[in-house]
Protein backbone atom coordinates (compact mmCIF):
# COMPACT_ATOMS: atom_id res chain seq x y z
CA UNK A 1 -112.13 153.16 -19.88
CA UNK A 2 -113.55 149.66 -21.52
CA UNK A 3 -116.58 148.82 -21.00
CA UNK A 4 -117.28 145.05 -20.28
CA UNK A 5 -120.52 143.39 -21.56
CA UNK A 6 -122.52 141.04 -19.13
CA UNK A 7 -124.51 138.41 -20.50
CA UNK A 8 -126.48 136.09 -18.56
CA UNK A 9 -125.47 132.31 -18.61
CA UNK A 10 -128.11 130.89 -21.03
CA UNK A 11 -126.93 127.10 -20.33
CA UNK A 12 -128.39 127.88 -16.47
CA UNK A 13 -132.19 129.11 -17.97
CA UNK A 14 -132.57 126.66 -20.28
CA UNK A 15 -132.07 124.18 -17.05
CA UNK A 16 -134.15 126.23 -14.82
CA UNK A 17 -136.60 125.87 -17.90
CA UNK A 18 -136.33 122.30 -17.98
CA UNK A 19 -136.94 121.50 -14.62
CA UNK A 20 -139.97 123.80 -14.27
CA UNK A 21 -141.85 122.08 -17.47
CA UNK A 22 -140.83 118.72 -16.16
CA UNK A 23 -143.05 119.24 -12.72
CA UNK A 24 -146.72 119.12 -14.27
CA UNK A 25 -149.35 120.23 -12.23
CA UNK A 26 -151.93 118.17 -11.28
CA UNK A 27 -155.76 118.58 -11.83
CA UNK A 28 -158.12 118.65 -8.90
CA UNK A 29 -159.84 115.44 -8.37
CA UNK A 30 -163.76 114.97 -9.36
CA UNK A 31 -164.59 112.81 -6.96
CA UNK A 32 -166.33 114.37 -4.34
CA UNK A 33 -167.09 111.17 -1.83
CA UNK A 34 -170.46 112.86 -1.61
CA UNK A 35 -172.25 109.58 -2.55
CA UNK A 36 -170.11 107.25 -0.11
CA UNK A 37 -170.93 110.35 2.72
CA UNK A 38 -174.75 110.13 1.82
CA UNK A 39 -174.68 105.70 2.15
CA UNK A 40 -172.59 105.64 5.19
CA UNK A 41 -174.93 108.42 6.92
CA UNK A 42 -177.75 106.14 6.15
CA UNK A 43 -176.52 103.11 7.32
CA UNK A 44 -175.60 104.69 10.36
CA UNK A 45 -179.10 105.49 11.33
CA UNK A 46 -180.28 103.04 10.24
CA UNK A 47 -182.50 105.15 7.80
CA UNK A 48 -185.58 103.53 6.14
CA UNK A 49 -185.05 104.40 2.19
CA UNK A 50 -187.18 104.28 -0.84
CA UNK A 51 -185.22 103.00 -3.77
CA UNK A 52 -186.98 103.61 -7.65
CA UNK A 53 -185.61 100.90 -10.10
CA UNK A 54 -185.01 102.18 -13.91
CA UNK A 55 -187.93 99.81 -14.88
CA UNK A 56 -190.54 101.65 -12.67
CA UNK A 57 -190.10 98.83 -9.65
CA UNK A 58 -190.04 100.53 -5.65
CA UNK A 59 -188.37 98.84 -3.12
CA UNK A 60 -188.02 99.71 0.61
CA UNK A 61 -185.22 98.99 3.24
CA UNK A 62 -182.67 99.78 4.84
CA UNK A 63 -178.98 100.11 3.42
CA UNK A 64 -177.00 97.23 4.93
CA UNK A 65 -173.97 97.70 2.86
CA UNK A 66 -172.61 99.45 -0.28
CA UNK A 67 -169.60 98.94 -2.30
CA UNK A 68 -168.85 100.37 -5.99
CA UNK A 69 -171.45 99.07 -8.01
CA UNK A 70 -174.20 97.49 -5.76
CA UNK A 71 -175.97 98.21 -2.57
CA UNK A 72 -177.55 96.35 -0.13
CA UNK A 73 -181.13 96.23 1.24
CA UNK A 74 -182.53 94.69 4.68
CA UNK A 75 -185.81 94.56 4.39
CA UNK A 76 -189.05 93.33 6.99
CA UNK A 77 -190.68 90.19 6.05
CA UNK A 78 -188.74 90.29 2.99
CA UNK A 79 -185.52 88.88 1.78
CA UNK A 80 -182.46 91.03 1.08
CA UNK A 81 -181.42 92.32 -1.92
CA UNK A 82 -178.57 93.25 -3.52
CA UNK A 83 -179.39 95.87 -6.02
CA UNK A 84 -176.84 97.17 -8.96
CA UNK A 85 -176.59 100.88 -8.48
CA UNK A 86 -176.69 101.04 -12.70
CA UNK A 87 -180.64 99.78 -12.06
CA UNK A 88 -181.20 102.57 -9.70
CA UNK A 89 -183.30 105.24 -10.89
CA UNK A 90 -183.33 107.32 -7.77
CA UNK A 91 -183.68 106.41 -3.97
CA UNK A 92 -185.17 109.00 -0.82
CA UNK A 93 -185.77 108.69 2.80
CA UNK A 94 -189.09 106.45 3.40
CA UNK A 95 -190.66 109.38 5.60
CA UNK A 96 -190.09 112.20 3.21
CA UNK A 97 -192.49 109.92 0.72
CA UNK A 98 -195.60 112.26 1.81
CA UNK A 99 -194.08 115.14 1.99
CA UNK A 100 -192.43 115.28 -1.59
CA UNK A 101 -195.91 113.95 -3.02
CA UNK A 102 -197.75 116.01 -2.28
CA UNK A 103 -195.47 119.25 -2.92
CA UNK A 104 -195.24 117.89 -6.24
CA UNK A 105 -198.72 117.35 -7.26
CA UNK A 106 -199.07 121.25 -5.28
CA UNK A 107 -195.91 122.32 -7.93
CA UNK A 108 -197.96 120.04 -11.32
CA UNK A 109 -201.47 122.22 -10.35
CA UNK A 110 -200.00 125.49 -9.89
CA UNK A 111 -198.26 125.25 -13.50
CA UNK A 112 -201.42 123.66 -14.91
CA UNK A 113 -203.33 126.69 -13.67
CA UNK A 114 -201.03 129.07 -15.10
CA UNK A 115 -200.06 130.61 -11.48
């Protein structure tokens, strides 16, 4: 009896190889559209904001319209503005003003007292 060796067809790996290294996977995107979902809630209520320029200026109004570098503010016996978001220190909801306040000047005695 003769024995018969099998070997594998190493012309149809290599291809399988090929094809498989070919298809590159793709990273997850790092855009979250968390930003665009925070403006367009706004604008939808209508919802007074507080915006804090880098150079220490605060302006109030409403977010009329945003786009990838600017928004823009409607403001009461004011004119509009259109603000670069790069000049935008940080911006909050006008009637949480009070509230954050005062928490933090709570927050600055507690650690000034040591509690």
């Amino acid at each position: 009896m003769t024995r018969k060796l099998i070997r594998p067809n190493f012309s149809e790996i290599k291809e399988k190889m090929a094809k498989s290294s070919n298809k590159k996977k793709t990273h997850p995107s790092y855009e979250t559209y968390a930003e665009n979902y925070y403006y367009l809630k706004q604008m939808n209520k209508k919802t007074p904001m507080v915006i804090v320029c880098k150079d220490g200026e605060i302006l109030e109004g409403v977010i009329e319209w945003y786009d990838k570098n600017c928004i823009k503010i409607t403001r009461e016996n004011a004119p509009n503005l259109l603000i670069y978001k790069s000049s935008i220190k940080y911006m909050y909801k006008q009637n949480e003003k009070k509230g954050n306040i005062e928490k933090d000047k709570n927050n600055d005695n507690k650690t000034d007292k040591g509690e």
